[in-house]
PDB file of N, CA and C in Angstrom:
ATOM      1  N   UNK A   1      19.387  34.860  31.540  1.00  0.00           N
ATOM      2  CA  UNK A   1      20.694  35.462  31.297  1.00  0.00           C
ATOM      3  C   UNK A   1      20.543  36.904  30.830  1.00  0.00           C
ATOM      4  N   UNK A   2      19.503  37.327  29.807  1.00  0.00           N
ATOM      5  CA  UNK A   2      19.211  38.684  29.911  1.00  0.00           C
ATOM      6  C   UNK A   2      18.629  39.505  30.681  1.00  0.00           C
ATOM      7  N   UNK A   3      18.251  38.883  31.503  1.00  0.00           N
ATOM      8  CA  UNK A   3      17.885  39.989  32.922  1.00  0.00           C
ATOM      9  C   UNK A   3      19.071  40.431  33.611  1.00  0.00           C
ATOM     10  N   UNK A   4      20.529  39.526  33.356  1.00  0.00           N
ATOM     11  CA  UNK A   4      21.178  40.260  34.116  1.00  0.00           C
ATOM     12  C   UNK A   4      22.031  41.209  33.285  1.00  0.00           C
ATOM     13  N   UNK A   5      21.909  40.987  31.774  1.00  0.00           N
ATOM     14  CA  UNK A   5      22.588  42.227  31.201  1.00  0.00           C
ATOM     15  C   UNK A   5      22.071  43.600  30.905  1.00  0.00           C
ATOM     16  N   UNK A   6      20.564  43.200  30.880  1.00  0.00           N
ATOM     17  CA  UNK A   6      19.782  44.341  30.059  1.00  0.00           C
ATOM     18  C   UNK A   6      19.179  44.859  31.525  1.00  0.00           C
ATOM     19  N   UNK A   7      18.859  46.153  31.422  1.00  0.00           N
ATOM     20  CA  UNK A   7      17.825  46.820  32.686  1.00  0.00           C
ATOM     21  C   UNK A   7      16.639  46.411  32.793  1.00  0.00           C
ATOM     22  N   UNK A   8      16.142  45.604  33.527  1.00  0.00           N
ATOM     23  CA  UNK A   8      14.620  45.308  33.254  1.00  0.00           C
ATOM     24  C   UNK A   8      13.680  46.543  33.111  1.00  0.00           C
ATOM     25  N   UNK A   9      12.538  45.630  32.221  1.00  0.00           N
ATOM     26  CA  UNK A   9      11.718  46.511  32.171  1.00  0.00           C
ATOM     27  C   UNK A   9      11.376  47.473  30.690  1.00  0.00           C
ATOM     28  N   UNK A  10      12.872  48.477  30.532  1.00  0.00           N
ATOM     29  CA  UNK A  10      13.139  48.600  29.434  1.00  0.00           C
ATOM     30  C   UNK A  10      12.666  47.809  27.984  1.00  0.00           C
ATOM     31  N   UNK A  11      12.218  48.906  26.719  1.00  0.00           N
ATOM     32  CA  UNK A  11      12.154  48.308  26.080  1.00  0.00           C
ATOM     33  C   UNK A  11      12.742  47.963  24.929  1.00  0.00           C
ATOM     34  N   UNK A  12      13.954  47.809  25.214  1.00  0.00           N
ATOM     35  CA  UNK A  12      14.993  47.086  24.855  1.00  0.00           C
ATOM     36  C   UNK A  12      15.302  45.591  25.109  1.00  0.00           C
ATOM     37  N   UNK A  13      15.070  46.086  26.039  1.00  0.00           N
ATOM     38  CA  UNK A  13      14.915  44.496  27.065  1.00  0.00           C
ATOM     39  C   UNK A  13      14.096  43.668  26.276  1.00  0.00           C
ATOM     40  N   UNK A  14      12.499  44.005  26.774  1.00  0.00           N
ATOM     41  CA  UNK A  14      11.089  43.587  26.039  1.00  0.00           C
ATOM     42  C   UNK A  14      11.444  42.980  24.614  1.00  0.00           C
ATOM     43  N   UNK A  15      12.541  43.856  23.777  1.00  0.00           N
ATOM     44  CA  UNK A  15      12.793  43.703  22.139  1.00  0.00           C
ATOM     45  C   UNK A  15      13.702  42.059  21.995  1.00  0.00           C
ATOM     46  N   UNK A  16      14.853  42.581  23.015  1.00  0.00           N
ATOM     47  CA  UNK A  16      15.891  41.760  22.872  1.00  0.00           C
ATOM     48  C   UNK A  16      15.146  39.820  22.849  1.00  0.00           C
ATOM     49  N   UNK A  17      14.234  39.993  24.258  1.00  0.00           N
ATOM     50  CA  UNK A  17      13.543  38.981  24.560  1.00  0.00           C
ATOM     51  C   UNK A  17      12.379  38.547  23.501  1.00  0.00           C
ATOM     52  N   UNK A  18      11.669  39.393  23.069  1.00  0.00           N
ATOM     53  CA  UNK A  18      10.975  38.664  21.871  1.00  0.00           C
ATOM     54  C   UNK A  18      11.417  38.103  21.161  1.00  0.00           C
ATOM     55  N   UNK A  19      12.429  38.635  20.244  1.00  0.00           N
ATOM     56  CA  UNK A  19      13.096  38.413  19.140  1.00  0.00           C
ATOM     57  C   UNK A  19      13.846  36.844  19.573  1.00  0.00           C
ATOM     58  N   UNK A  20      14.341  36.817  20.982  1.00  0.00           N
ATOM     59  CA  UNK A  20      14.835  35.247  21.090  1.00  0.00           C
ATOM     60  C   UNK A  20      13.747  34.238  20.999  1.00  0.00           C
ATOM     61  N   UNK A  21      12.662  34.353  21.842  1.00  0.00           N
ATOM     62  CA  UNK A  21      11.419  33.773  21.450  1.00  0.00           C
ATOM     63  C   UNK A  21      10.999  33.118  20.432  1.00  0.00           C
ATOM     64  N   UNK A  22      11.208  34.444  19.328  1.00  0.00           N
ATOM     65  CA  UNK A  22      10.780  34.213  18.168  1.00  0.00           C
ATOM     66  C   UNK A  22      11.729  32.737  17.178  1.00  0.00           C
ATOM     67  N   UNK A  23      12.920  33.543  17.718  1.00  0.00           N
ATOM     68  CA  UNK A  23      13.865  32.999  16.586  1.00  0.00           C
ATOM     69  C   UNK A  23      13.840  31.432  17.150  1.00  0.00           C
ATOM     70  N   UNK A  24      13.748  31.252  18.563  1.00  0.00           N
ATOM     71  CA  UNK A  24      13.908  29.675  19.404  1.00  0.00           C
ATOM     72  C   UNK A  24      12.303  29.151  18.506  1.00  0.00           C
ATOM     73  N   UNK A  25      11.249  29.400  18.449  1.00  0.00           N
ATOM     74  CA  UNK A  25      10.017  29.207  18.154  1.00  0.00           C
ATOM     75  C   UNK A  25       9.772  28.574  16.593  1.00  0.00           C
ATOM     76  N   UNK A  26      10.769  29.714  15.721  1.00  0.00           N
ATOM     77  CA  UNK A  26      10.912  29.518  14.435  1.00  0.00           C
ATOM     78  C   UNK A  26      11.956  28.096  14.041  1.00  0.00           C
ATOM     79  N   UNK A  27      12.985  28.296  14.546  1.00  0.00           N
ATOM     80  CA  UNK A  27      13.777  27.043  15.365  1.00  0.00           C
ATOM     81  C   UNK A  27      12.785  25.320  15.454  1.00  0.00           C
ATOM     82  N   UNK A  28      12.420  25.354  16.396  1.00  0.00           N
ATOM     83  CA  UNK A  28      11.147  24.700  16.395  1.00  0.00           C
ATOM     84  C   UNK A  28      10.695  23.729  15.122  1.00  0.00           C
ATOM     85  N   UNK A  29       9.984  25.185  14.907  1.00  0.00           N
ATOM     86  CA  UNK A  29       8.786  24.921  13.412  1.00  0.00           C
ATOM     87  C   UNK A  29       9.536  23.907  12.759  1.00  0.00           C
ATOM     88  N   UNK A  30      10.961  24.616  12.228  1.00  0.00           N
ATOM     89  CA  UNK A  30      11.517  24.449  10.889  1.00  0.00           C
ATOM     90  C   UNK A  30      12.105  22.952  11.183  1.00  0.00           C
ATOM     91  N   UNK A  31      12.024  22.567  12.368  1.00  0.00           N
ATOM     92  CA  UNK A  31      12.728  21.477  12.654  1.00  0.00           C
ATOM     93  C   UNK A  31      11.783  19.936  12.530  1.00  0.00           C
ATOM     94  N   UNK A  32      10.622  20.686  12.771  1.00  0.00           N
ATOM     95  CA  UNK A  32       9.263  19.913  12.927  1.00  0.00           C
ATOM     96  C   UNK A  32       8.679  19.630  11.316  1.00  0.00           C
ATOM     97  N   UNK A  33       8.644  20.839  10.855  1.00  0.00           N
ATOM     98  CA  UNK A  33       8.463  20.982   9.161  1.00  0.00           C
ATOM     99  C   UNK A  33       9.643  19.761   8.341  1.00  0.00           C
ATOM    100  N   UNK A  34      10.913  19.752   8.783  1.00  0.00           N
ATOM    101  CA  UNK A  34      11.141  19.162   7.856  1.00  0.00           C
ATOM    102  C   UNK A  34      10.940  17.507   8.552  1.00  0.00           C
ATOM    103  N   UNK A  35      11.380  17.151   9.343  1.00  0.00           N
ATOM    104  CA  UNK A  35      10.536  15.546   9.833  1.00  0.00           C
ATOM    105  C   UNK A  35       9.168  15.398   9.459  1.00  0.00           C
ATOM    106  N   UNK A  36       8.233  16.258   9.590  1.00  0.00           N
ATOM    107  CA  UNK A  36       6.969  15.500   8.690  1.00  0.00           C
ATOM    108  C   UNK A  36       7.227  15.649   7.474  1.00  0.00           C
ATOM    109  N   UNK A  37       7.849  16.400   6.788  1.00  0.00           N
ATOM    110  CA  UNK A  37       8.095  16.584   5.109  1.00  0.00           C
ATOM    111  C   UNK A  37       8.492  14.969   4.749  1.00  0.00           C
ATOM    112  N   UNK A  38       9.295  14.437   5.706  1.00  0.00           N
ATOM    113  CA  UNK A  38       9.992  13.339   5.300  1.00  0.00           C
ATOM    114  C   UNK A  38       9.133  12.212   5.893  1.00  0.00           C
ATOM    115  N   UNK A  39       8.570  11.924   6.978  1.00  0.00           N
ATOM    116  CA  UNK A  39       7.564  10.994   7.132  1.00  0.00           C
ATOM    117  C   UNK A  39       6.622  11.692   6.278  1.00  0.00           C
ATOM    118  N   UNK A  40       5.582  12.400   5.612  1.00  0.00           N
ATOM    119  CA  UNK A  40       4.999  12.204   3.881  1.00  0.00           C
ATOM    120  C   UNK A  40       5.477  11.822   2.595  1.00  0.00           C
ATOM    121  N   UNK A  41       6.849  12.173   2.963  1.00  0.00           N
ATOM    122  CA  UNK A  41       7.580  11.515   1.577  1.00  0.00           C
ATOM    123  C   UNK A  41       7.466   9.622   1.864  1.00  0.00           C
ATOM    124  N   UNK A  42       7.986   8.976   2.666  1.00  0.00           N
ATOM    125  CA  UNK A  42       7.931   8.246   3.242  1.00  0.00           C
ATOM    126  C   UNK A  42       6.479   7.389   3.152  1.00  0.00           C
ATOM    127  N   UNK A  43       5.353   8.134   3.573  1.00  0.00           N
ATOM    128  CA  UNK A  43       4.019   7.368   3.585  1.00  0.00           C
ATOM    129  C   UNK A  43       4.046   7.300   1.992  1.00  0.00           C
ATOM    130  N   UNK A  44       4.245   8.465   1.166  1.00  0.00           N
ATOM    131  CA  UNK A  44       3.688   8.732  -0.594  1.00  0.00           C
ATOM    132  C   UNK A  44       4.127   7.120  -0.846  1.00  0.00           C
ATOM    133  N   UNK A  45       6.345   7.049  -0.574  1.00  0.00           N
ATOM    134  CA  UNK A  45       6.414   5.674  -1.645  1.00  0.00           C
ATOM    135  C   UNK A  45       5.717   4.720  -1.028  1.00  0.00           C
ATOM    136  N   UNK A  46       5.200   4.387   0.062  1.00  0.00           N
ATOM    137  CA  UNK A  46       4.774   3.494   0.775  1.00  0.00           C
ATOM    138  C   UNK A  46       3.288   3.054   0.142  1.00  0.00           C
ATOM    139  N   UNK A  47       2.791   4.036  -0.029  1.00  0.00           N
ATOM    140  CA  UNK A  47       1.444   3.763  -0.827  1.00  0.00           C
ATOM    141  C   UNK A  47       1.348   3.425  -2.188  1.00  0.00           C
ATOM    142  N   UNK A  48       2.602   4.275  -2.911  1.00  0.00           N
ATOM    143  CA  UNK A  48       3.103   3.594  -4.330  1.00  0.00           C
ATOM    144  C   UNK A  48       3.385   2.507  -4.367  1.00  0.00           C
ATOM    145  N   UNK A  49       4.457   1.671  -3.795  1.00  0.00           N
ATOM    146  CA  UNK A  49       4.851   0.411  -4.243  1.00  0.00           C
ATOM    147  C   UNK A  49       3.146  -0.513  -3.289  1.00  0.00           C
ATOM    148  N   UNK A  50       2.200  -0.675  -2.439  1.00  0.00           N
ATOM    149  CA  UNK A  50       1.001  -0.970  -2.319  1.00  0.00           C
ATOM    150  C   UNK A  50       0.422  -1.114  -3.163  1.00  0.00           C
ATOM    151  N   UNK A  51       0.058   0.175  -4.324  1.00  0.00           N
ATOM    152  CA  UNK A  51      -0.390   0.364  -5.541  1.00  0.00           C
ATOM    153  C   UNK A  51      -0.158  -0.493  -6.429  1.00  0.00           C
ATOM    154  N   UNK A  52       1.330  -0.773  -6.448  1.00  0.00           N
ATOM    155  CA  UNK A  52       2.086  -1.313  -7.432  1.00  0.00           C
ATOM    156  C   UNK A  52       2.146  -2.801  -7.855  1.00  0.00           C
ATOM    157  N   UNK A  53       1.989  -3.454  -6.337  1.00  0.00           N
ATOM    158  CA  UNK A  53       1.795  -4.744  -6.045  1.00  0.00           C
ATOM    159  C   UNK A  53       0.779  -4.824  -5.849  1.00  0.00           C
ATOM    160  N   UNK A  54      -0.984  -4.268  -5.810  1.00  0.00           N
ATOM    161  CA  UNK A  54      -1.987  -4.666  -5.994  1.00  0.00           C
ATOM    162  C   UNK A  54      -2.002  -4.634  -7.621  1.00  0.00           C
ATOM    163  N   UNK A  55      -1.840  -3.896  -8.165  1.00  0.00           N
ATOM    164  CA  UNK A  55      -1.533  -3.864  -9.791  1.00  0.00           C
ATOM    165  C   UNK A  55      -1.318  -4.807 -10.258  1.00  0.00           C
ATOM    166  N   UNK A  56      -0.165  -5.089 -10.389  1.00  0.00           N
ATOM    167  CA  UNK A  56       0.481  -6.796 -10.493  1.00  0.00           C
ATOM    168  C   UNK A  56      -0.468  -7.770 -10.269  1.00  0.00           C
ATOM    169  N   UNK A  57      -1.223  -8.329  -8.776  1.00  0.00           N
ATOM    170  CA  UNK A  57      -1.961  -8.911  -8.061  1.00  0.00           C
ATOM    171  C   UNK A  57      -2.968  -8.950  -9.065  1.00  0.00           C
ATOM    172  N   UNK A  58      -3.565  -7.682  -9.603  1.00  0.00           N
ATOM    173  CA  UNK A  58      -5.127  -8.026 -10.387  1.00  0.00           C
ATOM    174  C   UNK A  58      -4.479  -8.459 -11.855  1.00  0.00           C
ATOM    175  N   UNK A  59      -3.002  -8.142 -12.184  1.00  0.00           N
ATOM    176  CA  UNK A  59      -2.976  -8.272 -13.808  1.00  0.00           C
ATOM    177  C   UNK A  59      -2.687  -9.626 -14.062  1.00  0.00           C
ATOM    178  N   UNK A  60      -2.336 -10.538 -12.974  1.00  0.00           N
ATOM    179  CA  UNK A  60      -2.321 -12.291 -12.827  1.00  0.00           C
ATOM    180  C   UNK A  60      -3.173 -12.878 -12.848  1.00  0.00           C
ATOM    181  N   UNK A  61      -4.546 -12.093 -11.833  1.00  0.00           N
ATOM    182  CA  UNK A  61      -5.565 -12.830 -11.240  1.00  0.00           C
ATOM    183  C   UNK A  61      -6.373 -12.782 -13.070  1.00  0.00           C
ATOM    184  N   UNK A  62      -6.190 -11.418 -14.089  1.00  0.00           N
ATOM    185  CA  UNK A  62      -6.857 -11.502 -14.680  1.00  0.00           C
ATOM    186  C   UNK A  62      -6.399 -12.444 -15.975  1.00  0.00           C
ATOM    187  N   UNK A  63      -5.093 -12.977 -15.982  1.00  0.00           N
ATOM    188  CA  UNK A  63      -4.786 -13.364 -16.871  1.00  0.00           C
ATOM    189  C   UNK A  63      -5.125 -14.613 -16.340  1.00  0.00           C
ATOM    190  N   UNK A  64      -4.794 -15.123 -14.977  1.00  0.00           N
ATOM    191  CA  UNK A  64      -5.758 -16.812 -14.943  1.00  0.00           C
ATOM    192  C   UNK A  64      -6.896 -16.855 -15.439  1.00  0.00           C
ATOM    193  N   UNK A  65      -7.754 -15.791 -15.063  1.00  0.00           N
ATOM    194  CA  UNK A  65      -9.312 -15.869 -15.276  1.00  0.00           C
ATOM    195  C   UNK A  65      -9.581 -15.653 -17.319  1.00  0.00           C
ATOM    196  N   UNK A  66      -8.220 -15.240 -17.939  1.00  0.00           N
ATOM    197  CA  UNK A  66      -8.401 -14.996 -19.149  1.00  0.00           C
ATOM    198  C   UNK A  66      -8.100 -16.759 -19.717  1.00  0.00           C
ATOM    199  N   UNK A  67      -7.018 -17.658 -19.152  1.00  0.00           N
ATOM    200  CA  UNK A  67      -6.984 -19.018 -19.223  1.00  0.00           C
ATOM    201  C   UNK A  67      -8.345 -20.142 -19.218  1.00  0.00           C
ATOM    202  N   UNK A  68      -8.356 -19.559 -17.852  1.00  0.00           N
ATOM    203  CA  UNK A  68      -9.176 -20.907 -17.523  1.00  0.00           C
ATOM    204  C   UNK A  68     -10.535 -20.758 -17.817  1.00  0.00           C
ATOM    205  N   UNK A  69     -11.232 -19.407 -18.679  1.00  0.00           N
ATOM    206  CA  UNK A  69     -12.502 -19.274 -19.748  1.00  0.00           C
ATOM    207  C   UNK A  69     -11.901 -19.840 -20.842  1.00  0.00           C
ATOM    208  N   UNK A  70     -10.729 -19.624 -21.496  1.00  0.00           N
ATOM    209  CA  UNK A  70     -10.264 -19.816 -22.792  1.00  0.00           C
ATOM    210  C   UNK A  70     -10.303 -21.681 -22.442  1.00  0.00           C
ATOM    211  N   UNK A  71     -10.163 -22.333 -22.017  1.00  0.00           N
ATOM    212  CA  UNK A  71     -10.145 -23.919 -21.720  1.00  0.00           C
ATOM    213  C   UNK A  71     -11.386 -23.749 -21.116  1.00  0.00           C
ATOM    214  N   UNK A  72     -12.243 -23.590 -20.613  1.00  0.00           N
ATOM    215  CA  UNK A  72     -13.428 -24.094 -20.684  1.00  0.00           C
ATOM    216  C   UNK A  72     -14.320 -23.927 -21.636  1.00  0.00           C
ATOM    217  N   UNK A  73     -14.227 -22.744 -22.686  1.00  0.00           N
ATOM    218  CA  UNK A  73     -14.676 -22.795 -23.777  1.00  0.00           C
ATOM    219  C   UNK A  73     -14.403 -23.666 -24.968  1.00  0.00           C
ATOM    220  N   UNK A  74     -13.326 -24.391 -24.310  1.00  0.00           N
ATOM    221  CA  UNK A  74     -12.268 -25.656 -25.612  1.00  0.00           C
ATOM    222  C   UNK A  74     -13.371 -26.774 -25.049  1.00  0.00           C
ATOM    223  N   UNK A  75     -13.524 -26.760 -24.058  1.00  0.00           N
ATOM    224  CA  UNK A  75     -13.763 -28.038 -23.609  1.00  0.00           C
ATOM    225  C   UNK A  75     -15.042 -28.301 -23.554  1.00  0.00           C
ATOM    226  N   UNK A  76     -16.224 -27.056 -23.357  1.00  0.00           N
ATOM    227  CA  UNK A  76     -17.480 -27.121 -24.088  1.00  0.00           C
ATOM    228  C   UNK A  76     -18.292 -27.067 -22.862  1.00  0.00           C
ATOM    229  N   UNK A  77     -17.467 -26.281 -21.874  1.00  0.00           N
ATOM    230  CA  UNK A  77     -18.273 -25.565 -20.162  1.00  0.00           C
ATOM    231  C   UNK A  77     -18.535 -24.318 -20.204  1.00  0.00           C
ATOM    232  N   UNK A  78     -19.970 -24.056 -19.796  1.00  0.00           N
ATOM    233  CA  UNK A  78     -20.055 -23.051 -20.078  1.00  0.00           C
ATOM    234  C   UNK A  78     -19.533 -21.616 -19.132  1.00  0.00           C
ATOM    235  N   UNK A  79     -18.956 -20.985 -19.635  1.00  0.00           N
ATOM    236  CA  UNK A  79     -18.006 -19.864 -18.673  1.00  0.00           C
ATOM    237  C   UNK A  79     -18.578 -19.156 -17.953  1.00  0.00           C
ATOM    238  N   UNK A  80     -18.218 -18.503 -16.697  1.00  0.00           N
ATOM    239  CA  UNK A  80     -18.720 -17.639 -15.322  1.00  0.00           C
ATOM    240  C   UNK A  80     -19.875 -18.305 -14.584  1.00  0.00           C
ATOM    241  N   UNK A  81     -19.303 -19.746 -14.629  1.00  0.00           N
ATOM    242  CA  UNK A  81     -20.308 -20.977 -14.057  1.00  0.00           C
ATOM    243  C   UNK A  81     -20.003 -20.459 -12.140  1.00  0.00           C
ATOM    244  N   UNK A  82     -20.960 -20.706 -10.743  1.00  0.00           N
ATOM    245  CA  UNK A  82     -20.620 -19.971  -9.330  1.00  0.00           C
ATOM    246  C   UNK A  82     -19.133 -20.772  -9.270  1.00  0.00           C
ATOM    247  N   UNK A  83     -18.559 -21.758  -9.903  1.00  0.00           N
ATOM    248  CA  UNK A  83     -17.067 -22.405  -9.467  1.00  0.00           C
ATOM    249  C   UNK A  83     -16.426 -21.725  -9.659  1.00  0.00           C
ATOM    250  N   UNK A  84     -16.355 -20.374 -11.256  1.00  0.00           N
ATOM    251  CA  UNK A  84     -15.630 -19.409 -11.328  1.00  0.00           C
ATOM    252  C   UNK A  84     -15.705 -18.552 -10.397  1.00  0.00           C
ATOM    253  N   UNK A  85     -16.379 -18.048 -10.051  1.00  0.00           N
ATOM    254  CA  UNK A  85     -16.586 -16.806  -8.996  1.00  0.00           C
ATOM    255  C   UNK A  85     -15.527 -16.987  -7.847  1.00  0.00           C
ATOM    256  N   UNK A  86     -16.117 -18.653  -7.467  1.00  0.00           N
ATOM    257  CA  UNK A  86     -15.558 -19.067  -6.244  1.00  0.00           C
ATOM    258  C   UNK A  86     -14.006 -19.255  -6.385  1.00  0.00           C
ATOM    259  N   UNK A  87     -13.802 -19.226  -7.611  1.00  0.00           N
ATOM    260  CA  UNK A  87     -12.394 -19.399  -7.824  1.00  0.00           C
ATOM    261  C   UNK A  87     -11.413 -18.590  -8.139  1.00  0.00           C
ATOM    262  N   UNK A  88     -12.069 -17.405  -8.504  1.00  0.00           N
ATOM    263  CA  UNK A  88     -11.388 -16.223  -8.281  1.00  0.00           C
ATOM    264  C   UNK A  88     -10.973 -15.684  -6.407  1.00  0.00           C
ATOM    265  N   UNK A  89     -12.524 -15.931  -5.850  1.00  0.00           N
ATOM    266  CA  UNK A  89     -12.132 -15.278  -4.563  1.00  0.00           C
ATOM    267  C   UNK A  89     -10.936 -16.357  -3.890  1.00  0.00           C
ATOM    268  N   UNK A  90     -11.075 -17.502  -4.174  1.00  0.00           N
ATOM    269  CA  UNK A  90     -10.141 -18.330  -3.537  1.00  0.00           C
ATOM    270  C   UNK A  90      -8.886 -17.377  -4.187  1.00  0.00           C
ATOM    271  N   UNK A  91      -8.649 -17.182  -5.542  1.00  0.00           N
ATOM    272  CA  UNK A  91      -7.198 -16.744  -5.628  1.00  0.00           C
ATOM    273  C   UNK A  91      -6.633 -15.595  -4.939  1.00  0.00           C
ATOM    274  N   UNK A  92      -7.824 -14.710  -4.812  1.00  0.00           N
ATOM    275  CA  UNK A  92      -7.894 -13.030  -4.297  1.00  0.00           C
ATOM    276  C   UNK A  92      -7.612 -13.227  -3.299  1.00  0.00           C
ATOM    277  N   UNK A  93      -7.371 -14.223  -1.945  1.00  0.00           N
ATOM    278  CA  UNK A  93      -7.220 -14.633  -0.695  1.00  0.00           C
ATOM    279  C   UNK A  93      -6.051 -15.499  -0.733  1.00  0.00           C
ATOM    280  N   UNK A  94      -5.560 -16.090  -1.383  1.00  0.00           N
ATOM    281  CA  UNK A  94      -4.282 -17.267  -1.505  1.00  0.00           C
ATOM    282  C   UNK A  94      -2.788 -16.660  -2.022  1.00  0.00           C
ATOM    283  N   UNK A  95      -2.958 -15.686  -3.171  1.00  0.00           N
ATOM    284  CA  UNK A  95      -2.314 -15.316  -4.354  1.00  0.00           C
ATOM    285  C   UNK A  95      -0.787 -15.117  -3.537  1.00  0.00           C
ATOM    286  N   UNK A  96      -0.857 -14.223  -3.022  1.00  0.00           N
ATOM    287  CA  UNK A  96       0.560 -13.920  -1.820  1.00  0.00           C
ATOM    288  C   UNK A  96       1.301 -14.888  -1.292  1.00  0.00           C
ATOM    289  N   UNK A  97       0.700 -16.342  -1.315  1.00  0.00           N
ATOM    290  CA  UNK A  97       1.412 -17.800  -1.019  1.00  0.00           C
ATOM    291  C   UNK A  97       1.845 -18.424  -1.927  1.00  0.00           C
ATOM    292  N   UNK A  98       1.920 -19.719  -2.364  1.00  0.00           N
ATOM    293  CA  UNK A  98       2.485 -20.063  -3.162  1.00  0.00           C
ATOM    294  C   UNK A  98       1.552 -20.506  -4.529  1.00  0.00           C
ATOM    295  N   UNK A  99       1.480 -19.574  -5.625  1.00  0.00           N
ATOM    296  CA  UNK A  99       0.751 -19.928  -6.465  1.00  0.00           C
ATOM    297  C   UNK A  99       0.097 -20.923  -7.256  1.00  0.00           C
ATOM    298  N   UNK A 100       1.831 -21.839  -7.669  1.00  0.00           N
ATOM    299  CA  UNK A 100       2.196 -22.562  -7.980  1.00  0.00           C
ATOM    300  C   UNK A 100       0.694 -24.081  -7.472  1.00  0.00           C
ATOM    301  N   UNK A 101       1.248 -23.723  -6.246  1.00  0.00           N
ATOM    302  CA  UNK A 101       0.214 -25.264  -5.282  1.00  0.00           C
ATOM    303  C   UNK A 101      -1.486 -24.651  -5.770  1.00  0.00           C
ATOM    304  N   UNK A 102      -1.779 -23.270  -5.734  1.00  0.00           N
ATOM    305  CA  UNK A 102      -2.744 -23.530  -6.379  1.00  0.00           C
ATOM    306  C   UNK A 102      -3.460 -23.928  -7.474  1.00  0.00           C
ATOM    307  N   UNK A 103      -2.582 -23.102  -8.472  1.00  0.00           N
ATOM    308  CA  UNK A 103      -2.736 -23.733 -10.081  1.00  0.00           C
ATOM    309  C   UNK A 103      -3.175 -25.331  -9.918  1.00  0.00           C
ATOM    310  N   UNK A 104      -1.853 -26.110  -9.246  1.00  0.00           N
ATOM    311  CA  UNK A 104      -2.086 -27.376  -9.288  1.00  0.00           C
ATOM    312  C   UNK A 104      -3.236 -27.852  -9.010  1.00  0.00           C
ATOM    313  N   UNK A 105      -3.132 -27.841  -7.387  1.00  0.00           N
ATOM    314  CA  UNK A 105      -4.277 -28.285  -6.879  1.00  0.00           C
ATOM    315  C   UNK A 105      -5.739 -27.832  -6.502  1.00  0.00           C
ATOM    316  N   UNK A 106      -6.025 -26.730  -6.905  1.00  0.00           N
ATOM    317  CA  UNK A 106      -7.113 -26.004  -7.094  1.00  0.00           C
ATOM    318  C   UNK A 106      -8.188 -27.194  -7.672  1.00  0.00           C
ATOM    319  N   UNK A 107      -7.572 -27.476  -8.724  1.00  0.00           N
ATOM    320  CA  UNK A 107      -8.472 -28.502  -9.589  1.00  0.00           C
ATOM    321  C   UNK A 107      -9.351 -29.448  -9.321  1.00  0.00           C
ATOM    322  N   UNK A 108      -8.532 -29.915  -8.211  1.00  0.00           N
ATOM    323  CA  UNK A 108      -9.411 -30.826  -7.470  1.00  0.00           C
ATOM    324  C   UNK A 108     -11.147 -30.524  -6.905  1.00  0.00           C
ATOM    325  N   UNK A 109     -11.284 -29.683  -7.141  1.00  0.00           N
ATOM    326  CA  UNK A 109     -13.001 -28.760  -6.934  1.00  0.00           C
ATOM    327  C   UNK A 109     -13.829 -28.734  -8.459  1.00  0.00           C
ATOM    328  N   UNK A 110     -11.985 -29.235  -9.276  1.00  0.00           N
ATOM    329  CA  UNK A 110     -13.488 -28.995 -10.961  1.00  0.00           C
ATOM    330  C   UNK A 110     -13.534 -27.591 -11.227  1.00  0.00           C
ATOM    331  N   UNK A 111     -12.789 -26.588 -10.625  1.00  0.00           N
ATOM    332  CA  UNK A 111     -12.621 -25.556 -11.191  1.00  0.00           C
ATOM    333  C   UNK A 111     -11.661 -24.461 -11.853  1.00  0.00           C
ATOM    334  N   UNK A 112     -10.274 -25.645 -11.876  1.00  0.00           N
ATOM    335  CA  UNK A 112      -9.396 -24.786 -12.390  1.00  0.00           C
ATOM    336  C   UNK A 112      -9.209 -25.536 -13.525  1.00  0.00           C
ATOM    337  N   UNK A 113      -7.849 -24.450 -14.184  1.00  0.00           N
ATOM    338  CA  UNK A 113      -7.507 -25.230 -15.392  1.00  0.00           C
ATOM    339  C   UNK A 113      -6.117 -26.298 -15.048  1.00  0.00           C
ATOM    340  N   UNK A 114      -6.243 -26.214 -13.835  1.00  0.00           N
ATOM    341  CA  UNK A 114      -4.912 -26.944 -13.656  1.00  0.00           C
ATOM    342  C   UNK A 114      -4.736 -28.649 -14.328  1.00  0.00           C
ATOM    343  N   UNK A 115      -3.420 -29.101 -13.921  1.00  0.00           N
ATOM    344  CA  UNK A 115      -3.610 -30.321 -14.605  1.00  0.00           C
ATOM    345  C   UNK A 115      -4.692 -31.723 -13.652  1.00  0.00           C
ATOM    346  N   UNK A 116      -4.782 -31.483 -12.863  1.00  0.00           N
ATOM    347  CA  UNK A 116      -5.464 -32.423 -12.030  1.00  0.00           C
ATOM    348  C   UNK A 116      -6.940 -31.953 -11.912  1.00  0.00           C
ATOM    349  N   UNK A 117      -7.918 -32.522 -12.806  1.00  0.00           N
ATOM    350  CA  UNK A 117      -8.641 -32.125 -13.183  1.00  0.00           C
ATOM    351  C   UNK A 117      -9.590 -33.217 -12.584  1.00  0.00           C
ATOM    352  N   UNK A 118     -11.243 -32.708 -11.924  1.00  0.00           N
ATOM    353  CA  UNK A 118     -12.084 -34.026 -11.375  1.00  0.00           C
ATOM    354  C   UNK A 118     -13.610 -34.255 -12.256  1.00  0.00           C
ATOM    355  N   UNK A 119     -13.090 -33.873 -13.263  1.00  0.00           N
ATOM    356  CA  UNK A 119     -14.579 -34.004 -14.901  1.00  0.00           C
ATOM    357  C   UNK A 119     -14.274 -35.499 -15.175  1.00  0.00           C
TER     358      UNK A 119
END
């Protein structure tokens, strides 16, 4: 459309045409700049609440593991026996399901503190 107003060639012309370039280009950027601004905002809380709920995840796992030493020391077993170990990783792999069924039935191996106990 500016070739047919301006004289080609001219550098006026040359001016007029950069400057659209520019400004379509800058256009662009600013449009691009702010959609990733917002997919990073986006990934940040995404990794926060991750954070947040692994947090949680270890401050359970550590309070079972603070239980079921405290009752095996009542009961006269000696603590960080391989059933503990194994019974942590079982929780570190389960925990996200229903807890509850593990507490319970965990026991059945002799290694929890649950009520169904095989001593």
């Amino acid at each position: 459309m500016l070739y047919y107003i301006l004289p080609v060639g001219s550098p006026l012309t040359d001016a007029v045409i950069r400057r659209a370039i520019l400004f379509r280009n800058t256009l662009w950027i600013s449009a691009h700049c702010i959609i990733i601004i917002i997919i990073i905002i986006i990934i940040i809380i995404i990794i926060i609440i991750i954070i947040i709920i692994i947090i949680i995840i270890i401050i359970i796992i550590i309070i079972i593991i603070i239980i079921s030493l405290g009752q095996r020391r009542l009961v006269g077993v000696k603590p960080f026996r391989r059933e503990t170990v194994a019974e942590v990783v079982f929780l570190l792999g389960v925990l996200p399901g229903n807890t509850w069924n593990i507490w319970m039935f965990s026991g059945a191996r002799g290694a929890s503190p649950g009520p169904f106990k095989n001593k």
